[in-house]
Every structure is written in C-alpha cells, then in structure tokens.
N, C-alpha and C. Protein backbone atom coordinates (compact mmCIF):
# COMPACT_ATOMS: atom_id res chain seq x y z
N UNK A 1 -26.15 -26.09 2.49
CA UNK A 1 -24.85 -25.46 2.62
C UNK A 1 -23.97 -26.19 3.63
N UNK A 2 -24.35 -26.81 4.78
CA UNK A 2 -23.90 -27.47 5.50
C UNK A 2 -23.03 -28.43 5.09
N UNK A 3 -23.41 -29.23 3.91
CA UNK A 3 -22.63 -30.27 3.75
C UNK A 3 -21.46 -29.86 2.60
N UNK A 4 -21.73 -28.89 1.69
CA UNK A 4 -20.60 -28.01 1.17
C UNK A 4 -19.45 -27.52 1.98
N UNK A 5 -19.68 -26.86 3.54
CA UNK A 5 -18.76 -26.33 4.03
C UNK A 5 -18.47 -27.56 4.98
N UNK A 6 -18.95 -28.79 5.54
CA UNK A 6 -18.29 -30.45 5.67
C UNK A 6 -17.25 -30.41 4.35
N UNK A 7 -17.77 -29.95 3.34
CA UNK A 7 -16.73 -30.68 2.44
C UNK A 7 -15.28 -29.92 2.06
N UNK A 8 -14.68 -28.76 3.06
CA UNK A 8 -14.12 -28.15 3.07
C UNK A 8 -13.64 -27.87 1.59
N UNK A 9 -14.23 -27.09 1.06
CA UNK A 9 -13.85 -26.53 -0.63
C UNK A 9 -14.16 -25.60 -0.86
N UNK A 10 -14.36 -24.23 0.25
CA UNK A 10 -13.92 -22.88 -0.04
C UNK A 10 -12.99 -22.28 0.80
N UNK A 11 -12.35 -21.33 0.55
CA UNK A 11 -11.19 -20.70 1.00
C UNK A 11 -11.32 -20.19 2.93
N UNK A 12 -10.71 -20.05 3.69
CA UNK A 12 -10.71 -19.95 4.61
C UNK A 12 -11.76 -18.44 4.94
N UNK A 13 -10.57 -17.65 3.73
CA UNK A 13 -11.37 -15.93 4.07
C UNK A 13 -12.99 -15.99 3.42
N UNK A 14 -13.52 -17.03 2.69
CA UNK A 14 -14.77 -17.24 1.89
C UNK A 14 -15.27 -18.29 3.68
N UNK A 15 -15.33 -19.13 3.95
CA UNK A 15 -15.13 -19.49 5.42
C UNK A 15 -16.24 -19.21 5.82
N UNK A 16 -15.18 -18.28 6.47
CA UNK A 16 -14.93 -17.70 7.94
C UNK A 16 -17.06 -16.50 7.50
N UNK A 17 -16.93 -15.82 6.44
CA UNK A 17 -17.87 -14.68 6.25
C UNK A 17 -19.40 -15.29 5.94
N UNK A 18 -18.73 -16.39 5.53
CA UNK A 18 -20.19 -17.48 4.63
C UNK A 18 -20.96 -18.03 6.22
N UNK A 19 -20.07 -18.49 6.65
CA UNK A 19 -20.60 -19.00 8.22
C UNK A 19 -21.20 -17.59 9.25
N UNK A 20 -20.97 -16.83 9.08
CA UNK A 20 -21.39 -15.74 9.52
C UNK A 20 -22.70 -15.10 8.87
N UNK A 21 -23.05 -15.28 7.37
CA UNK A 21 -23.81 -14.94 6.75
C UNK A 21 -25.28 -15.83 6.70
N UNK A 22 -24.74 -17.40 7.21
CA UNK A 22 -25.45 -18.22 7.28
C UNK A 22 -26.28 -18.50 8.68
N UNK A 23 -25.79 -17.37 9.63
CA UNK A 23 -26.81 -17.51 10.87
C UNK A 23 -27.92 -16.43 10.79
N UNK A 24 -27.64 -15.50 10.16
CA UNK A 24 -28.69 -14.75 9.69
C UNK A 24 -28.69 -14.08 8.21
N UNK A 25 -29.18 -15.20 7.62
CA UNK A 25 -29.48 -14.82 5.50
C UNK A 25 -29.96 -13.85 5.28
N UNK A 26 -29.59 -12.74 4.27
CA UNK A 26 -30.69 -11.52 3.93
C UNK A 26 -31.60 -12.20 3.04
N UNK A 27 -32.65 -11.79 2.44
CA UNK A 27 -33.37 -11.49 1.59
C UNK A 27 -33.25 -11.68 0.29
N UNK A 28 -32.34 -10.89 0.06
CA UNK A 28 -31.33 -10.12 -1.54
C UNK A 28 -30.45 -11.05 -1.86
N UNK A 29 -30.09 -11.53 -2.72
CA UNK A 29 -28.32 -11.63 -2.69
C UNK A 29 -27.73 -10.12 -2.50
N UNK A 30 -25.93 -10.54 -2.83
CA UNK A 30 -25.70 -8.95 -2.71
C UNK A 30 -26.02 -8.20 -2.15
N UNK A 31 -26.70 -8.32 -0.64
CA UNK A 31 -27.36 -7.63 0.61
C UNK A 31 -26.25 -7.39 1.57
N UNK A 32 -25.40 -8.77 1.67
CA UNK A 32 -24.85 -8.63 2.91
C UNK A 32 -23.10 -8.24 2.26
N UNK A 33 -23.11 -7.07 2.07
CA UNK A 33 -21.62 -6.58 1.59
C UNK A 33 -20.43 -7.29 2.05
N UNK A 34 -20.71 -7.70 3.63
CA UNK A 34 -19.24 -8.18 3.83
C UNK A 34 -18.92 -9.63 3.10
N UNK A 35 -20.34 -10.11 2.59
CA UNK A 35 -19.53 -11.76 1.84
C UNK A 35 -19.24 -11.30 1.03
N UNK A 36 -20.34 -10.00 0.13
CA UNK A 36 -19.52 -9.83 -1.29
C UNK A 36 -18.51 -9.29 -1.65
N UNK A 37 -17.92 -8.67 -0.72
CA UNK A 37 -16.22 -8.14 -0.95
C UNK A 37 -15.73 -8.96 -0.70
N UNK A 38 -15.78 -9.92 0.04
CA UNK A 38 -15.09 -11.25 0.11
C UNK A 38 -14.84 -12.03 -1.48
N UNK A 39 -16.31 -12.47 -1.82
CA UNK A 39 -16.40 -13.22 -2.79
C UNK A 39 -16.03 -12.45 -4.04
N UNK A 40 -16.17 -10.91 -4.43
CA UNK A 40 -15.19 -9.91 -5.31
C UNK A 40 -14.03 -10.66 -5.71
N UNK A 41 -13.38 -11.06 -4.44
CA UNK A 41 -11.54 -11.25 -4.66
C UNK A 41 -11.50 -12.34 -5.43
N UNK A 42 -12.36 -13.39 -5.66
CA UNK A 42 -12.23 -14.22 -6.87
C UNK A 42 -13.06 -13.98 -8.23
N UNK A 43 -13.37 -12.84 -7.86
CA UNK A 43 -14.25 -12.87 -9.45
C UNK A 43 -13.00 -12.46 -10.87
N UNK A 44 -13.31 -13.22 -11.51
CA UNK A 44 -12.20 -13.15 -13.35
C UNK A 44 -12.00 -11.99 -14.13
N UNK A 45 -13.20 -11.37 -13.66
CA UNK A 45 -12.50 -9.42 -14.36
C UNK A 45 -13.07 -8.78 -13.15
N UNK A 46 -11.78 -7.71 -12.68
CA UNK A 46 -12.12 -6.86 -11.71
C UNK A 46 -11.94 -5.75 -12.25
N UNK A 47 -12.79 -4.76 -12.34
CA UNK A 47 -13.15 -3.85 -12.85
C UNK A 47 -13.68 -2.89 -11.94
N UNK A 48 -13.59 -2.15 -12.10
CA UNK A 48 -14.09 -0.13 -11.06
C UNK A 48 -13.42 -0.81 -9.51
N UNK A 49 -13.66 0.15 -8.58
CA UNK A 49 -13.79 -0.39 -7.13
C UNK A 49 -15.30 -0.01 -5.95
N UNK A 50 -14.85 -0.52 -5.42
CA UNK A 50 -16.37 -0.17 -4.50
C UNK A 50 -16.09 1.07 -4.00
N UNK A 51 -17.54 1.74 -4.12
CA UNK A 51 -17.46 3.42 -4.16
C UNK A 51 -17.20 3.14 -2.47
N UNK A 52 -17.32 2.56 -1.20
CA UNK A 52 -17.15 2.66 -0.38
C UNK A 52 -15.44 2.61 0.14
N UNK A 53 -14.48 2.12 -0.90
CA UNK A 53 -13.28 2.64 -0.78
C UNK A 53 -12.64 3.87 -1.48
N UNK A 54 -13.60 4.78 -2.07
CA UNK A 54 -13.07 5.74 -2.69
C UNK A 54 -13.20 7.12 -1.38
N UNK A 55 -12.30 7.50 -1.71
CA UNK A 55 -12.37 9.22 -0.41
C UNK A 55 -13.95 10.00 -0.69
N UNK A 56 -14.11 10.47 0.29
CA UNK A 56 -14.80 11.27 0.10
C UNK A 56 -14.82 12.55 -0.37
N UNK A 57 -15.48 13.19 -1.12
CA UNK A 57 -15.13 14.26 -3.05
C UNK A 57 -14.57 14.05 -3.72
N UNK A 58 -14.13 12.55 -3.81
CA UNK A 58 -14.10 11.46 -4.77
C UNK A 58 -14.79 12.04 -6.40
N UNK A 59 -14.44 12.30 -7.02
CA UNK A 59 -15.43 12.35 -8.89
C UNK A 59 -15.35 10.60 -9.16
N UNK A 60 -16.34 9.92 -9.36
CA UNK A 60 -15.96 9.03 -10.23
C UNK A 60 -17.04 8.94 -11.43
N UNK A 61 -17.23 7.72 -11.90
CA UNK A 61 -18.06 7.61 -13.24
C UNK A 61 -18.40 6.41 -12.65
N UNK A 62 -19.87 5.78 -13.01
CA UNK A 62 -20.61 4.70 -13.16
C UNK A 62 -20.32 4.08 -14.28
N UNK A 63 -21.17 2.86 -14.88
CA UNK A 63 -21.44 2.39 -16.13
C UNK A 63 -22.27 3.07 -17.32
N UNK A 64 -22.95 3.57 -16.89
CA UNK A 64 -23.91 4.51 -17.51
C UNK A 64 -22.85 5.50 -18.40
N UNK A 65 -22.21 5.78 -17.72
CA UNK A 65 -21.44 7.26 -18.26
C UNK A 65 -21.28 8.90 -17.72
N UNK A 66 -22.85 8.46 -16.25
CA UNK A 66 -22.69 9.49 -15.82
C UNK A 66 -21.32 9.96 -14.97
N UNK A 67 -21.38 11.23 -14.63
CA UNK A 67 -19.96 11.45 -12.77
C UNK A 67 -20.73 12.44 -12.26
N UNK A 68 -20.38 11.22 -10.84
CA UNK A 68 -21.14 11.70 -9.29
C UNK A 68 -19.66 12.51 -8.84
N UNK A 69 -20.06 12.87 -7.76
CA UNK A 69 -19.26 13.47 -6.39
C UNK A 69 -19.43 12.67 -5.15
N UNK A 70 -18.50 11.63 -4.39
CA UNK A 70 -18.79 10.82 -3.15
C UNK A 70 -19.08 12.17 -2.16
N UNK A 71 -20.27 11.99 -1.21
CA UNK A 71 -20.10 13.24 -0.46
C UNK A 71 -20.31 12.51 0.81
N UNK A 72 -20.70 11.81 1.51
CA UNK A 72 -20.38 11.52 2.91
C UNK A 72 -21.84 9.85 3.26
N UNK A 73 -21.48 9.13 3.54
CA UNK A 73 -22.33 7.91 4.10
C UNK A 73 -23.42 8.65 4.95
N UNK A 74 -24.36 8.10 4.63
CA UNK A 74 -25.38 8.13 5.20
C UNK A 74 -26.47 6.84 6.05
N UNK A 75 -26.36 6.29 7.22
CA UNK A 75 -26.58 4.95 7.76
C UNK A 75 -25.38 4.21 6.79
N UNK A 76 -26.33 2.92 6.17
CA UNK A 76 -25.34 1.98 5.41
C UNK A 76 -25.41 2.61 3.71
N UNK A 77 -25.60 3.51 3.34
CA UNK A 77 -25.27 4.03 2.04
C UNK A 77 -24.63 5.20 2.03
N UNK A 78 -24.46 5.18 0.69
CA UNK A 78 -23.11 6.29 0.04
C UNK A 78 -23.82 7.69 -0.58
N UNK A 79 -24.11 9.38 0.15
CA UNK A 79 -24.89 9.71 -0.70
C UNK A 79 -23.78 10.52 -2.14
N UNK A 80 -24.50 10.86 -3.06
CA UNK A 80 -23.28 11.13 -3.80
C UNK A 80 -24.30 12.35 -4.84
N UNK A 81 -23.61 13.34 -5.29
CA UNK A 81 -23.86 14.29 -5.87
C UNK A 81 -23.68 14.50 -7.71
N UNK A 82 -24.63 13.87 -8.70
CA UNK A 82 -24.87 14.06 -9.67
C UNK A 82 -23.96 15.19 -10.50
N UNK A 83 -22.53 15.30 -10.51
CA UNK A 83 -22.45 16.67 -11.44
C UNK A 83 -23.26 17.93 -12.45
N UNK A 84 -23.94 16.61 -12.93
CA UNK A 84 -24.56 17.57 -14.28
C UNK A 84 -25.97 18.06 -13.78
N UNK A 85 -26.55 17.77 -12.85
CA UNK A 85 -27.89 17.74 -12.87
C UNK A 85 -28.12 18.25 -11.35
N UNK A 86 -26.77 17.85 -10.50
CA UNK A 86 -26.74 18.36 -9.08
C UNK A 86 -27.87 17.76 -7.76
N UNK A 87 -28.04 16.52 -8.76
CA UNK A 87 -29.12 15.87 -7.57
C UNK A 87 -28.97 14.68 -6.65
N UNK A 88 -29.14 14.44 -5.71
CA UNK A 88 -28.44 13.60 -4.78
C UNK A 88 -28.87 11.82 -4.90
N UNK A 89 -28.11 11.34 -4.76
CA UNK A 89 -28.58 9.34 -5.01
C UNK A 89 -27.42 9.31 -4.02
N UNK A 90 -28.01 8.17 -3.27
CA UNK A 90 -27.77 7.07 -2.54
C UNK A 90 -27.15 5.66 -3.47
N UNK A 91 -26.01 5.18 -3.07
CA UNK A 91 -24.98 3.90 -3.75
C UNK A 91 -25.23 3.19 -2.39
N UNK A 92 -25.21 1.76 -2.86
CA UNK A 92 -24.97 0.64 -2.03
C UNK A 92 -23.42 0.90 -1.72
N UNK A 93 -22.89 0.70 -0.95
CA UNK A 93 -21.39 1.13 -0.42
C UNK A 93 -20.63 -0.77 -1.44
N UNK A 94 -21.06 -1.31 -1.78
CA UNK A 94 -20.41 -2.18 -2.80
C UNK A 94 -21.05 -2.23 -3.99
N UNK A 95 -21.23 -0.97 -4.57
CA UNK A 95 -21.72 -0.40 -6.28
C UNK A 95 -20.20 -0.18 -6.55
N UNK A 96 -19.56 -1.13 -7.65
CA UNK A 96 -18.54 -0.36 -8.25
C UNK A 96 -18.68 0.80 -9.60
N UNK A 97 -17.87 1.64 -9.11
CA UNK A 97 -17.05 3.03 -10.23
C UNK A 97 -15.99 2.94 -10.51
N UNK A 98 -15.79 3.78 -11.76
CA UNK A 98 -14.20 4.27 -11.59
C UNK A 98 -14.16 5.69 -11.20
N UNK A 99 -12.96 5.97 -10.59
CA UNK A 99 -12.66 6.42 -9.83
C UNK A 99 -12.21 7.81 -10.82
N UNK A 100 -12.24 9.60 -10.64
CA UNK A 100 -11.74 9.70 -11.69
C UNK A 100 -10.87 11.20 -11.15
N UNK A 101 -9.73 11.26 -11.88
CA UNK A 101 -8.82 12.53 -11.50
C UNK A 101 -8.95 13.60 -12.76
N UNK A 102 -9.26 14.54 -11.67
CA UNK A 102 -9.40 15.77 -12.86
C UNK A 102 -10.54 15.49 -14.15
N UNK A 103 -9.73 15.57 -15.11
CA UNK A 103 -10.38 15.06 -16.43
C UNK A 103 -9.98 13.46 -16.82
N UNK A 104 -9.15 13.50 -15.69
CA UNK A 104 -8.54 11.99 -16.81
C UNK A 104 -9.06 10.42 -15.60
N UNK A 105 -9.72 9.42 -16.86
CA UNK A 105 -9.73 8.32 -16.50
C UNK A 105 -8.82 7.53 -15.75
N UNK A 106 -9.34 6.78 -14.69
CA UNK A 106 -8.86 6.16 -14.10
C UNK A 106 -8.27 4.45 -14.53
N UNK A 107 -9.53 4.18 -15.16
CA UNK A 107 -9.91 3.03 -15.81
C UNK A 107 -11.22 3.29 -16.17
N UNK A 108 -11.55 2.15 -17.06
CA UNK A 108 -12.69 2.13 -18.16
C UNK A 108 -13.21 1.02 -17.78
N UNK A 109 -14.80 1.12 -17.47
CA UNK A 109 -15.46 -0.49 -18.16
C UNK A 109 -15.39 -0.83 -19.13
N UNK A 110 -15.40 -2.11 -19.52
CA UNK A 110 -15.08 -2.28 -20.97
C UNK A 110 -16.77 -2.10 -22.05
C-alpha cells in the first residue's frame, strides 16, 4: 500500500482515512466503517442509506423485504425491532436500508 499512496492516486478524503486505517488493519474488510463511508461516496449505484444515519423509530426495509424499527445503538451497533415478529437484531451501523414513511417507499433496491 505504501507505494500506491507514494503514487498519489486516491482522493484526499480516501487519504487522509486509508492512512489511518493502515496503522491499525481490522480483520474483516468492511470492519472499519469510517473507510467505508468514505469509500461509499464513489461507489456507481447508491442505493438505501446507512441505518446509522437514519433517526431513531426510523421504519425502514432491508433487502430481504423485511421492516425493522431503528430503536437506539448499542456499543458500536444498531439494535432494531423486527415489526412482524417483534424480535430484536443488531445492524452494523454501515448496513444499508431504505428508509420508510408511513406506508410509502422511500426508495427501492432494485
């Protein structure tokens, strides 16, 4: 990676988070949220948002088809309340949803 970021050919705000990510690597990809909201802003279809910018009693919908209820962070996750079934899951705070009002869609995955 060293000689990639010598070769100055990513964006300042990609940078600045990558160099930060690179003194201590997770495990995972997609572990360390703050590169991947970074690296989000160039991806070619942006689609749902990260449940960690939605309010809290938030309704949204997953991919699946199910709708949760955002109900309050818990450490570094999101816990959220199952409508139909009323049972509680934990979201990575950069899992995207859509977001949803009332009955009506916000947006759609495709």
């Amino acid at each position: 990676m060293q000689k990639a970021i010598a070769c100055d050919i990513f964006p300042q705000t990609i940078l600045a988070q990558l160099e930060k990510h690179l003194l201590n690597p997770r495990a995972t990809s997609c572990s360390d949220s703050r590169l991947y909201r970074v690296l989000s802003v160039y991806d070619a279809e942006k689609t749902g948002y990260f449940i960690d910018d939605i309010p809290d009693g938030q309704l949204f919908q997953i991919a699946g088809g199910q709708i949760f209820k955002k109900e309050k962070k818990v450490r570094k996750r999101i816990m959220c309340e199952n409508v139909q079934n009323r049972r509680k899951y934990l979201f990575s705070p950069i899992y995207k949803v859509i977001p949803l009002k009332g009955q009506q869609y916000v947006m759609t995955f495709p």
